[in-house]
Protein backbone atom coordinates (compact mmCIF):
# COMPACT_ATOMS: atom_id res chain seq x y z
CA UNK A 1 -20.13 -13.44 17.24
CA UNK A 2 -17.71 -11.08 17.47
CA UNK A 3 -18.76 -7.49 15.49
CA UNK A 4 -15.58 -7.53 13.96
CA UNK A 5 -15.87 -10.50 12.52
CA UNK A 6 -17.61 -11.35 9.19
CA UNK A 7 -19.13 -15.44 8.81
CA UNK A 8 -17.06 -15.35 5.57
CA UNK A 9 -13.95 -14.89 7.80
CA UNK A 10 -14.48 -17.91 9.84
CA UNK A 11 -12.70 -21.56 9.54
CA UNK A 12 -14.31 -24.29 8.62
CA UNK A 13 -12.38 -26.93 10.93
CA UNK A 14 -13.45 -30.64 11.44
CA UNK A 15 -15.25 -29.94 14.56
CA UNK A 16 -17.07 -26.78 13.64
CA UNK A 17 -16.15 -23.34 12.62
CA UNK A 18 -13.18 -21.37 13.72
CA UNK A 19 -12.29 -17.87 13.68
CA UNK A 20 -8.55 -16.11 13.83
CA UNK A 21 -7.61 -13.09 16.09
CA UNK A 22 -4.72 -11.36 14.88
CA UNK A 23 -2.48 -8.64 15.61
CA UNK A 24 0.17 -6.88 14.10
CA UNK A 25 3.21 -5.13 15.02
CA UNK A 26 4.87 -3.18 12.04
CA UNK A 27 8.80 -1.74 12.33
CA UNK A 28 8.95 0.95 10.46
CA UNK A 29 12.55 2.55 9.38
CA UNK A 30 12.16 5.77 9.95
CA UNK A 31 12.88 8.34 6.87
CA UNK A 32 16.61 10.13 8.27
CA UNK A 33 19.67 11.18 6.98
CA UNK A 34 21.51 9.70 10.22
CA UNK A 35 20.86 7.28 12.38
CA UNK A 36 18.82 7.44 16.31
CA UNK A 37 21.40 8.24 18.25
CA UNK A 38 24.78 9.27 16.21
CA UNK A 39 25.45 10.48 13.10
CA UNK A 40 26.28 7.70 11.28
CA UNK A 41 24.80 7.66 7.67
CA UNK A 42 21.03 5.64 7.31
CA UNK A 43 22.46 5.18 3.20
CA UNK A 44 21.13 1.37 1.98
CA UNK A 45 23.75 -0.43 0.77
CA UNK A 46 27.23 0.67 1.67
CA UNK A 47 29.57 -1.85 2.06
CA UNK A 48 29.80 -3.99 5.25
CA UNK A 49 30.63 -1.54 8.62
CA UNK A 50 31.40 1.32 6.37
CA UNK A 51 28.07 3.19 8.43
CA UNK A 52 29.30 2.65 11.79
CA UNK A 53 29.77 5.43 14.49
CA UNK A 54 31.56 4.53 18.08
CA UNK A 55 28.14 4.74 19.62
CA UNK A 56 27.27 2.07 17.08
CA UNK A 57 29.96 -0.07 17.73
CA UNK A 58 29.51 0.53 21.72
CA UNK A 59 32.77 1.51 22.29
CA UNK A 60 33.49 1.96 25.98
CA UNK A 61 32.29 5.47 26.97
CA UNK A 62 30.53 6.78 23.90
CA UNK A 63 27.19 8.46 24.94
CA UNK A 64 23.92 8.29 22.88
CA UNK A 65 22.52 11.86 21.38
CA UNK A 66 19.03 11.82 20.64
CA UNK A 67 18.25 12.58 16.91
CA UNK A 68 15.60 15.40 17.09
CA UNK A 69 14.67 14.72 13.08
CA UNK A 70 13.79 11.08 14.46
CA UNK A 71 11.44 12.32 17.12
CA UNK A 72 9.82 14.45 14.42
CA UNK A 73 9.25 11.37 12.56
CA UNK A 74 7.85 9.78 14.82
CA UNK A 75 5.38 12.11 15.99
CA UNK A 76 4.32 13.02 12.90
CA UNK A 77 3.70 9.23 11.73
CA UNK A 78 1.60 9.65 15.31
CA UNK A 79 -0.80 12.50 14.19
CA UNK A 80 -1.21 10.39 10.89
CA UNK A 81 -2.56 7.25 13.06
CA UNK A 82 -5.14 9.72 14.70
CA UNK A 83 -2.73 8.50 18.16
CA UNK A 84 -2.22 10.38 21.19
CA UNK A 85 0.88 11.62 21.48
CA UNK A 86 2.57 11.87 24.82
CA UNK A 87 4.49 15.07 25.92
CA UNK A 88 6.53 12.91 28.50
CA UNK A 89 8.19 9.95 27.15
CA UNK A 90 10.90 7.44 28.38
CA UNK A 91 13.61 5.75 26.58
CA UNK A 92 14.60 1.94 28.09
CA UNK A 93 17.01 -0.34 28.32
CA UNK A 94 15.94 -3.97 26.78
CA UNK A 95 18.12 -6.43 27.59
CA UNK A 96 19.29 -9.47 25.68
CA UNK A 97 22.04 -10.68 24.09
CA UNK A 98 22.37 -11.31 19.83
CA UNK A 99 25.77 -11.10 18.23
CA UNK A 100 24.71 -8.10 16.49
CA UNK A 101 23.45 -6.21 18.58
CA UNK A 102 26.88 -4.46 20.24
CA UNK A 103 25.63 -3.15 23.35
CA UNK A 104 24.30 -6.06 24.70
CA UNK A 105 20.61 -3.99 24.87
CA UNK A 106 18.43 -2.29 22.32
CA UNK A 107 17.47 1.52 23.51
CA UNK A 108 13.74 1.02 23.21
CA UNK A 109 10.84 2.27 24.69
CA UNK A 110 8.51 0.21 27.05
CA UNK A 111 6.24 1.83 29.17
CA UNK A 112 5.76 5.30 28.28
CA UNK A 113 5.71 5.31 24.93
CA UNK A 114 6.23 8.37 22.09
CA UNK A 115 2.78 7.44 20.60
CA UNK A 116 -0.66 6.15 22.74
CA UNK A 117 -3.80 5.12 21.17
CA UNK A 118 -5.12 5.79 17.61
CA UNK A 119 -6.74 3.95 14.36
CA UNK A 120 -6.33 2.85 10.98
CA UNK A 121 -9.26 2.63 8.56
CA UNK A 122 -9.17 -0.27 6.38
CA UNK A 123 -11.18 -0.91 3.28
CA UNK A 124 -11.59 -3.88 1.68
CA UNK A 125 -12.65 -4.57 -2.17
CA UNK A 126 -15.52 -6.73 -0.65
CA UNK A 127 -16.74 -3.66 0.76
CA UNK A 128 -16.03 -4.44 4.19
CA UNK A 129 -14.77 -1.72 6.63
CA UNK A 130 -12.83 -2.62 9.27
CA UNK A 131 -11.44 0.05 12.30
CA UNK A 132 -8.37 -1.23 13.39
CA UNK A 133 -7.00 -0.21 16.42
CA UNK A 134 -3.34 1.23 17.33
CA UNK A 135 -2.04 0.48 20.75
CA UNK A 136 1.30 2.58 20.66
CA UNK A 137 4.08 3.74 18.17
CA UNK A 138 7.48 3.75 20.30
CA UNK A 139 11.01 5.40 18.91
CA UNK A 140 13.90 2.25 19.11
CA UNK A 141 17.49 1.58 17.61
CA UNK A 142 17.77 -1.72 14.80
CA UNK A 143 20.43 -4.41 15.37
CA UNK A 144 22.66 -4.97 12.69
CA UNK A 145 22.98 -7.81 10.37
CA UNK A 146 24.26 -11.18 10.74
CA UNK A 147 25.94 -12.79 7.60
CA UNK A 148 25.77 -16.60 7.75
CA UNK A 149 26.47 -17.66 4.00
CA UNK A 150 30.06 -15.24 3.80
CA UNK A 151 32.13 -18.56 5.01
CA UNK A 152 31.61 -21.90 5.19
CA UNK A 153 33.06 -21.48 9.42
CA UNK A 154 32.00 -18.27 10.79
CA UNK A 155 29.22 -16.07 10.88
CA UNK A 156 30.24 -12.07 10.24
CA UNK A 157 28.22 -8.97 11.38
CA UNK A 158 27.16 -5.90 9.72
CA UNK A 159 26.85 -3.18 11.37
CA UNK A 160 25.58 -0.53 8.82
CA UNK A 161 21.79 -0.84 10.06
CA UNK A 162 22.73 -1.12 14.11
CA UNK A 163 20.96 2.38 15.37
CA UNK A 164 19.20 3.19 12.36
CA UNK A 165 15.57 4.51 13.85
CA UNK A 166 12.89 2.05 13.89
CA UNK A 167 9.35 3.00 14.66
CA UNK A 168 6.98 0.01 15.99
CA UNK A 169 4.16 -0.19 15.47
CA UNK A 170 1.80 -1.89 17.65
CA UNK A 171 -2.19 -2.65 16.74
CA UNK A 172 -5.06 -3.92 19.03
CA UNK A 173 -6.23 -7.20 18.01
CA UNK A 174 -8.81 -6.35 15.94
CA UNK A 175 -8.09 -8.21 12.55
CA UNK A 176 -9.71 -11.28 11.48
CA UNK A 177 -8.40 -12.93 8.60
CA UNK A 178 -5.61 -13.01 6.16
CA UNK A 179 -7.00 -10.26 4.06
CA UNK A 180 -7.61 -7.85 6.55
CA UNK A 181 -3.76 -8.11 8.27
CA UNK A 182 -2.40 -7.59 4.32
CA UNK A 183 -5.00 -4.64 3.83
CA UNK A 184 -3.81 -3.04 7.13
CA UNK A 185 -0.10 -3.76 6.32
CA UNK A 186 -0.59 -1.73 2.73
CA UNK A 187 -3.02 0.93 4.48
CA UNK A 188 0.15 2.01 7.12
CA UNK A 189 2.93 1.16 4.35
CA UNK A 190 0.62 4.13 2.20
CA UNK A 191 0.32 6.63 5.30
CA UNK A 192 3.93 6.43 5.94
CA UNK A 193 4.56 7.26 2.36
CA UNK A 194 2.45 10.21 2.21
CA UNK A 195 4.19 11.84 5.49
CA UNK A 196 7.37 10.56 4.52
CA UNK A 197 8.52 9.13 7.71
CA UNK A 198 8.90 5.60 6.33
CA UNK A 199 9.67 4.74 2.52
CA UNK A 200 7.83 1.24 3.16
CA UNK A 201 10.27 -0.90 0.97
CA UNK A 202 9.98 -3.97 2.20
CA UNK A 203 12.18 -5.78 -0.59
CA UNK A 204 15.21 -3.89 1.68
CA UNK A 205 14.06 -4.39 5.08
CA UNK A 206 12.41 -0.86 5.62
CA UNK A 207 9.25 -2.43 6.91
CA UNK A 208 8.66 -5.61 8.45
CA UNK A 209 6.04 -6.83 10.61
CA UNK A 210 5.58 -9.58 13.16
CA UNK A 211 2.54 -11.20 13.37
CA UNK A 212 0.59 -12.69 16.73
CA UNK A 213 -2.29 -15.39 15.34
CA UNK A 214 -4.30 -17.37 17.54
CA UNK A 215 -7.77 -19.00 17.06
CA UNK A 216 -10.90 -19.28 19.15
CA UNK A 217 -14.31 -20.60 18.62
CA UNK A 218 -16.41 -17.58 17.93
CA UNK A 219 -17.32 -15.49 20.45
CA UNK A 220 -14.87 -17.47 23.34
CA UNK A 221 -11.77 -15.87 24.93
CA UNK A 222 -8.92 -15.31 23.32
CA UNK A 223 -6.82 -18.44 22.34
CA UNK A 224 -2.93 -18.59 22.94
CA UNK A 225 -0.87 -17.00 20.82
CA UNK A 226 2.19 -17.23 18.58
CA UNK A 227 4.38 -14.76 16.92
CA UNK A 228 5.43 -14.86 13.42
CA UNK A 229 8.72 -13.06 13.54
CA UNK A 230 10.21 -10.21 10.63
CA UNK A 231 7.93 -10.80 7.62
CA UNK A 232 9.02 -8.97 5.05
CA UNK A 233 6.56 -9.08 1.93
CA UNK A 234 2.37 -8.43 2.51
CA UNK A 235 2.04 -11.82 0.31
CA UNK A 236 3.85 -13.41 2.86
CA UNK A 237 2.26 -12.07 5.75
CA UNK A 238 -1.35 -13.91 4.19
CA UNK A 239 0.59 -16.88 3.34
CA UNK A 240 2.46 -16.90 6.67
CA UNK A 241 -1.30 -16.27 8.73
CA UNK A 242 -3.22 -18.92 6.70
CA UNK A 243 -0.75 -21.84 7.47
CA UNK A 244 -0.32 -20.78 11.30
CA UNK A 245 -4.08 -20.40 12.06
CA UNK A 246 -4.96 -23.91 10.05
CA UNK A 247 -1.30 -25.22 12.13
CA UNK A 248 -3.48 -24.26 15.33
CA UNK A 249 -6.13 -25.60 14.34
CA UNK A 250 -5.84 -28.96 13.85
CA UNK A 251 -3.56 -29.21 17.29
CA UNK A 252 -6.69 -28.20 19.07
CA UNK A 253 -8.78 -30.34 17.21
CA UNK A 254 -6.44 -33.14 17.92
CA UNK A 255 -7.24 -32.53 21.66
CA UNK A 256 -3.42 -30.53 21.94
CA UNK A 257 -2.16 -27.68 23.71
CA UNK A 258 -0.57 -24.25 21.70
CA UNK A 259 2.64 -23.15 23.53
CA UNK A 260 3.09 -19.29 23.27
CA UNK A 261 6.19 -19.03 21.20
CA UNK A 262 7.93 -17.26 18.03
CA UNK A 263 7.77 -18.51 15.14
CA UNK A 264 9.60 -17.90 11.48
CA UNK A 265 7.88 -17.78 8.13
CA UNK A 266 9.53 -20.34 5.43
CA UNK A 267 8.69 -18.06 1.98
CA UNK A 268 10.18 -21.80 -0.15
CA UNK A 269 7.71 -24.28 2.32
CA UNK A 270 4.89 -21.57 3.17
CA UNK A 271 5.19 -22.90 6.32
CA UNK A 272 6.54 -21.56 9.93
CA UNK A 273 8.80 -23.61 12.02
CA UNK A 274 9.16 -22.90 15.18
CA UNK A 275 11.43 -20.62 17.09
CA UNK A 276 11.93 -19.92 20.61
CA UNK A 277 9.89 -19.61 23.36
CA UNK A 278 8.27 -16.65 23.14
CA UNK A 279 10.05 -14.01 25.91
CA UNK A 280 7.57 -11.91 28.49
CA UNK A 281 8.51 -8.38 28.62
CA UNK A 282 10.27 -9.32 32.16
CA UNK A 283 12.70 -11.31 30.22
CA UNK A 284 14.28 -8.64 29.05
CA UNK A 285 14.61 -6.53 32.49
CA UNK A 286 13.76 -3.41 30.85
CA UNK A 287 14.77 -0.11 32.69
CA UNK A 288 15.25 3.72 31.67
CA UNK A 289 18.38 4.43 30.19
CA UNK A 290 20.77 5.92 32.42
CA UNK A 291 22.32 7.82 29.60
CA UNK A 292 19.11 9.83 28.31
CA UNK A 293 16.52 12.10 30.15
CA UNK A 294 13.06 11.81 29.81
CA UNK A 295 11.86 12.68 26.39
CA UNK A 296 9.55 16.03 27.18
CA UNK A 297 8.23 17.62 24.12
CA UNK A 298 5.52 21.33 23.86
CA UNK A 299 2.11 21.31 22.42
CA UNK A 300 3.40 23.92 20.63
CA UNK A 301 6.30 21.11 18.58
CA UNK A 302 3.51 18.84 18.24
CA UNK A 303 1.40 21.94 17.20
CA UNK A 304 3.81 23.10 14.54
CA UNK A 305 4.39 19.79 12.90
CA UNK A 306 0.60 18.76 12.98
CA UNK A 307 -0.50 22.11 10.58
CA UNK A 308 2.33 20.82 8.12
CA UNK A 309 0.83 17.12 7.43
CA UNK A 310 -0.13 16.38 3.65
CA UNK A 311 -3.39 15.65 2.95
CA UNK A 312 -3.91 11.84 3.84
CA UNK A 313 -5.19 8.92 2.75
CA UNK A 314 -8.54 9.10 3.68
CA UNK A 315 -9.24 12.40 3.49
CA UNK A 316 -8.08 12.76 -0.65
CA UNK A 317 -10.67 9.34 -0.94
CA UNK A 318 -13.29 11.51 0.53
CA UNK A 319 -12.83 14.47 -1.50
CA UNK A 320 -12.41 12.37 -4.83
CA UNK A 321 -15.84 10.94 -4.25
CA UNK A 322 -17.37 13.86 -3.39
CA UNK A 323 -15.96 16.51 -5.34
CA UNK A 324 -15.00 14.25 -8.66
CA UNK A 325 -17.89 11.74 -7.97
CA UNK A 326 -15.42 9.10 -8.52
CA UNK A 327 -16.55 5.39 -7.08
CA UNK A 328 -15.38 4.37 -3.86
CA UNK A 329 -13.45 1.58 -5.96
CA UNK A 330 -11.29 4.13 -8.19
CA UNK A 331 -11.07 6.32 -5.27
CA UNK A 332 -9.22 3.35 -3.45
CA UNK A 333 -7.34 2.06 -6.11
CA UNK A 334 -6.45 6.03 -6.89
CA UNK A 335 -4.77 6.85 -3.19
CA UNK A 336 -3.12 3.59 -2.64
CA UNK A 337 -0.01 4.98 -3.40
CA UNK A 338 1.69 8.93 -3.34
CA UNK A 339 2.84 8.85 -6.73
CA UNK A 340 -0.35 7.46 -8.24
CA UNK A 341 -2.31 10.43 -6.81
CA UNK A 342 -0.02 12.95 -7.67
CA UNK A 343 0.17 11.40 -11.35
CA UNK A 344 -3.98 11.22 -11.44
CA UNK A 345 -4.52 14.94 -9.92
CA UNK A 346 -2.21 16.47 -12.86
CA UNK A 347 -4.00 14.79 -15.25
CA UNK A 348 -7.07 15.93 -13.95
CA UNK A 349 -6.36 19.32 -13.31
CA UNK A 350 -8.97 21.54 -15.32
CA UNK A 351 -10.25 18.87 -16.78
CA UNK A 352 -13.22 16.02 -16.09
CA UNK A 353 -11.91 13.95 -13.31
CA UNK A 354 -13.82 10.99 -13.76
CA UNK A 355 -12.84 9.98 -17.68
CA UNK A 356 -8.96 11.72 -16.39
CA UNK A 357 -9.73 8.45 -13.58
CA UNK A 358 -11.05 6.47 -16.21
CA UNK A 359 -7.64 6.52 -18.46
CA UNK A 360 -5.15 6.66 -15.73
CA UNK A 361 -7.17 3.46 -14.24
CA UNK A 362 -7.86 1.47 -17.02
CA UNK A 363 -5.24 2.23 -19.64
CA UNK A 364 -2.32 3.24 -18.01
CA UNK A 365 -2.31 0.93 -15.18
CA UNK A 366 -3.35 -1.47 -16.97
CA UNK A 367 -0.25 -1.47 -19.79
CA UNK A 368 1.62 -1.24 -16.13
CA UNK A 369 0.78 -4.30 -14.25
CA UNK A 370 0.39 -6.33 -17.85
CA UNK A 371 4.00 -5.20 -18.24
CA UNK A 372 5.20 -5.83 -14.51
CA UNK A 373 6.16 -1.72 -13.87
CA UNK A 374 4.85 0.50 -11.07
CA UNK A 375 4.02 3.98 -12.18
CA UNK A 376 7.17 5.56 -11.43
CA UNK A 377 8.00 3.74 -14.56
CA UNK A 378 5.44 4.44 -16.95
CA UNK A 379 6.75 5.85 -20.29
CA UNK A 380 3.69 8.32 -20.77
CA UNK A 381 3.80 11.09 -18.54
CA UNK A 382 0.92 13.34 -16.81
CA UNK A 383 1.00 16.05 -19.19
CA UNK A 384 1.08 13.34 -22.05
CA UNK A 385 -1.72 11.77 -20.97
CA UNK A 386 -3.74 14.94 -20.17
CA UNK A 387 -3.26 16.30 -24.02
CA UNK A 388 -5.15 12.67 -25.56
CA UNK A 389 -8.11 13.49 -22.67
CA UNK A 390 -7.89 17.04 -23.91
CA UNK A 391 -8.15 15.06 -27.84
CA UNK A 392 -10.94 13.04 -27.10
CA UNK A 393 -13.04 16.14 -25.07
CA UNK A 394 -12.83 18.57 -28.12
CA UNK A 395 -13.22 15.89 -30.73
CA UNK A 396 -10.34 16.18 -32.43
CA UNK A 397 -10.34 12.31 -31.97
CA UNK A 398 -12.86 9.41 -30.77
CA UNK A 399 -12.10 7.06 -27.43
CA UNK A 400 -10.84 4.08 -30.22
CA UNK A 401 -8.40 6.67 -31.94
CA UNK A 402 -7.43 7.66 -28.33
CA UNK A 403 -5.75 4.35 -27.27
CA UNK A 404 -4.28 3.82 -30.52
CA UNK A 405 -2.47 7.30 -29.64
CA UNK A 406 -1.89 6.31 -26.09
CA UNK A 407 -0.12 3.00 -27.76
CA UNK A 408 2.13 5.38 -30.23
CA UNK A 409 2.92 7.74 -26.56
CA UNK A 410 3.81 4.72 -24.98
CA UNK A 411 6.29 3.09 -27.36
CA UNK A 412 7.45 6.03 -29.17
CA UNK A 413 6.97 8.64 -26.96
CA UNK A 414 5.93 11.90 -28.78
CA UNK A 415 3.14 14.90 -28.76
CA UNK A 416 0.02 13.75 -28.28
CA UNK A 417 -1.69 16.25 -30.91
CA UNK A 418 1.25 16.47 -33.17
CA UNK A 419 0.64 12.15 -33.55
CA UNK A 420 -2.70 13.04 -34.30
CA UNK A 421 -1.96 15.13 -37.36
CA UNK A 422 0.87 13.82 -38.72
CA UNK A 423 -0.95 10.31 -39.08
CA UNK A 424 -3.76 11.49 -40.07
CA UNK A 425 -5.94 10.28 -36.93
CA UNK A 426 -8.23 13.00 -36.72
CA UNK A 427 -11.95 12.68 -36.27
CA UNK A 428 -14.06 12.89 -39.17
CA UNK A 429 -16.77 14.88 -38.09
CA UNK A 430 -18.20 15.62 -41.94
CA UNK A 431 -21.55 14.48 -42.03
CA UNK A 432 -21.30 13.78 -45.62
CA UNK A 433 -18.66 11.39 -45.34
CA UNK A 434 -20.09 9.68 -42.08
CA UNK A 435 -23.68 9.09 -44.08
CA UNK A 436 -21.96 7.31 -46.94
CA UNK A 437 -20.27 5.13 -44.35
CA UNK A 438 -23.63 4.45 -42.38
CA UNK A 439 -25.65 4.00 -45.62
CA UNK A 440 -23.19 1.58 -47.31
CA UNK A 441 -23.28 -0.48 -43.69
CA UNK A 442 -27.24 -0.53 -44.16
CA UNK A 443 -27.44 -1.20 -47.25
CA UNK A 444 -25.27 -4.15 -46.94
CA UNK A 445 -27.15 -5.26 -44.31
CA UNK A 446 -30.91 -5.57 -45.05
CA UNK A 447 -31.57 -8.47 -42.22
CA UNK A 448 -29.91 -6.55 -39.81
CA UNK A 449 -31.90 -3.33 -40.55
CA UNK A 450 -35.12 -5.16 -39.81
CA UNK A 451 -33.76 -7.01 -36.33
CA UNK A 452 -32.83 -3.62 -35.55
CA UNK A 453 -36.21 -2.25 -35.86
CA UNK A 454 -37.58 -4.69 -33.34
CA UNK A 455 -34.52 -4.39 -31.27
CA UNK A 456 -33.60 -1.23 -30.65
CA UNK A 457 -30.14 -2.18 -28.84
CA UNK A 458 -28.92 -3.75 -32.23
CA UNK A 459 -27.90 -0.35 -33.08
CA UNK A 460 -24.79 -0.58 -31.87
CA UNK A 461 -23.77 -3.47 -33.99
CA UNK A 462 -24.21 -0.91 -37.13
CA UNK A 463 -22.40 1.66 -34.99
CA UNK A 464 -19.51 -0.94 -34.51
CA UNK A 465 -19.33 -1.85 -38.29
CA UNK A 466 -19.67 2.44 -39.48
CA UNK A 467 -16.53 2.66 -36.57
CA UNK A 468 -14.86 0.07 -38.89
CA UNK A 469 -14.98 1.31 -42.20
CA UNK A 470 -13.96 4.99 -40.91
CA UNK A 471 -10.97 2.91 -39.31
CA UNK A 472 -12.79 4.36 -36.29
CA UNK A 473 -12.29 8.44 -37.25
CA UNK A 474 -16.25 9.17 -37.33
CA UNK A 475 -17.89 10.90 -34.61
CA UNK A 476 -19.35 8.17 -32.71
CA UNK A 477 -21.98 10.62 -31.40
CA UNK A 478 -23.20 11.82 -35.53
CA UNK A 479 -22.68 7.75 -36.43
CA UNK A 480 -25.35 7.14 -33.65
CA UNK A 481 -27.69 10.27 -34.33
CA UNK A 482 -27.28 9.06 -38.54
CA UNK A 483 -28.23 5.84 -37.63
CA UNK A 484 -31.26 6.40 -35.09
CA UNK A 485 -32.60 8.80 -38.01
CA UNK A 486 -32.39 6.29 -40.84
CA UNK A 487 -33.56 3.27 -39.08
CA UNK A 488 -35.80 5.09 -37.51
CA UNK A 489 -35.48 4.48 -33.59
CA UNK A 490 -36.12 6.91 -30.95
């Protein structure tokens, strides 16, 4: 069996167990004012054609003008893959013919790519670790847009997005199963956010990804595959690999043939339909475009731009387990995205990193995804959520009173301390007043007091009932050393 794969990735089919062999190939828009090759604006949105140079358009004679800030881009997005990047690169010609696509070619890049070989780390919440391999990243110009429900007659075209810069992509086949081609998707869609290269909306067509899937027995040759084509949401990309490696399946098992073709992903069905026969790179008679030199870049570029990379992905998850202790888990769920990091490191600046984890994990993004917001939206900011941590840590207030003040910051919005005293919410630390709570709840509770003696663990029962009456103000810590000393347990 293949080391990649895992038995609890394989297909059960009706002739025996199958496994899926998948790769990816991921267009990324790349993060620019203007667009590859003119200075037309990159803006989402405008209205129809309103973002259209001549070179767009392909007006006779208009020559293409390599955007440096794209290049950039791109080799930075490189040195964030851990890829090679070449000093000598080519731009092509690939030839085919779409009615929005104006030249009549794409300016692409074919055999001498930008970007060689490098890898993506992917963790999974299973605990599996998969090292997925990058075959190239190459610099290319989008199509536009054709509009099919404008008129009941005629198609129109867009041509806002034609020679906006599109990075691709490309991995190894390494992934085997739906899980692991949505956890590589998200892993890429976060790197390009850190650098910035890519803003990884996929709702408005910033990253897509086609997807080859074929199926094997395991441990055979590769099977023949087909491409799912411009998949635009990581739910569908599971969805869309699930039905096309169970499609395959049964043809084979049915004694059929799979035909190498591209396919499209139906998000209403959950099904793909076929296509077109899937084109060979011959089919599109790619050659270097007459119009631009070789692309020749310094060390000394590539230098420059590598010593200005933000800390990544997988290095932050390193340092937060081993400088904060956090859990691999909340480390993961921590870096997923930029903003989430940058929210939980201000929160747990000077202060202890794993309960600062604890409450941006637990409470705050859990109010989020219980209230369907992301946390570019959350109504309690950094600072706010720092001062209740600060609360809790000098015992001003106990971890119950806490979220009740996290509730009040969320709805109402306010100072975290200045809540706390105007409502009366501090913690009552008197002793005094705690032992006439904790006697009262023993006294009322005779039975109990006797379990509790045999079972030590029952303790927390009184402790819950002494949090009650105080309307949870006592000092959990002098409730618990109260009630070891009176019931006497160790």
């Amino acid at each position: 069996m293949d080391a990649k794969t895992e038995k609890s990735n394989l297909i059960e089919g009706a002739t025996g167990d199958w496994e899926m062999v998948i790769g990816m190939e991921i267009h990324a828009q790349v993060t620019s004012n203007a667009k590859l090759f003119s200075g037309a604006s990159t803006e989402f949105g405008g209205d129809p054609n309103s973002h259209v140079s001549l070179v767009d358009a392909a007006m006779p004679g208009m020559l293409p003008v390599i955007n440096e800030g794209c290049v950039a881009q791109a080799i930075r997005t490189g040195l964030g893959l851990k890829a090679q990047i070449n000093l000598n690169s080519v731009f092509d010609r690939k030839n085919y013919f779409y009615p929005d696509l104006p030249q009549g070619y794409q300016i692409s890049q074919y055999k001498n790519p930008i970007v060689g070989e490098g890898e993506v780390i992917v963790d999974l919440l299973s605990g599996e670790r998969v090292i997925v391999g990058i075959e190239r990243l190459h610099l290319e110009q989008d199509a536009g847009k054709s509009l099919h429900d404008q008129h009941p007659q005629f198609s129109y075209v867009d041509l806002n997005r034609s020679g906006v810069a599109l990075m691709e992509i490309v991995s190894k086949p390494d992934l085997r199963s739906s899980e692991q081609a949505r956890a590589f998707v998200s892993k890429v869609r976060t790197i390009l956010r850190y650098l910035g290269t890519c803003d990884g909306n996929m709702e408005q067509g910033s990253l897509r990804a086609d997807v080859n899937v074929s199926v094997r027995r395991p441990g055979d040759e590769f099977g023949t595959r087909c491409e799912i084509k411009n998949v635009n949401s990581i739910r569908f990309i599971g969805q869309a690999i699930e039905y096309e490696a169970r499609r395959q399946i049964e043809i084979l098992e049915d004694g059929g043939e799979i035909h190498q073709e591209t396919r499209l992903f139906d998000a209403k069905t959950g099904e793909t339909r076929s296509m077109r026969s899937k084109e060979e790179a011959h089919d599109y008679r790619y050659f270097p475009d007459p119009d631009l030199l070789p692309l020749e870049l310094t060390q000394a570029f590539v230098d420059d731009l590598a010593k200005d990379l933000p800390e990544l992905p997988d290095e932050k998850r390193a340092r937060f387990i081993a400088e904060y202790g956090l859990t691999p888990y909340d480390a993961d769920v921590l870096v997923s995205e930029r903003e989430s990091v940058d929210y939980f490191e201000a929160v747990a600046k000077g202060r202890d990193a794993k309960q600062a984890a604890n409450w941006v994990i637990n409470e705050l993004f859990g109010r989020l995804n219980k209230e369907g917001g992301t946390i570019v939206d959350s109504p309690v900011t950094a600072d706010q959520l720092g001062a209740i941590v600060d609360l809790i840590k000098s015992g001003t207030i106990s971890g119950k009173i806490a979220k009740d003040v996290f509730d009040i910051v969320w709805t109402e919005g306010g100072d975290p301390a200045e809540i706390v005293e105007a409502r009366g919410l501090k913690q009552v630390t008197d002793t005094g007043a705690i032992e006439k709570a904790v006697d009262e709840v023993i006294a009322a509770n005779p039975d109990k007091v006797e379990q509790a003696k045999e079972k030590p663990a029952l303790i927390g029962w009184f402790v819950g009932q002494v949090m009650k009456a105080t309307q949870g103000k006592a000092s959990p810590q002098a409730v618990n050393e109260l009630l070891k000393a009176k019931l006497g347990i160790d």
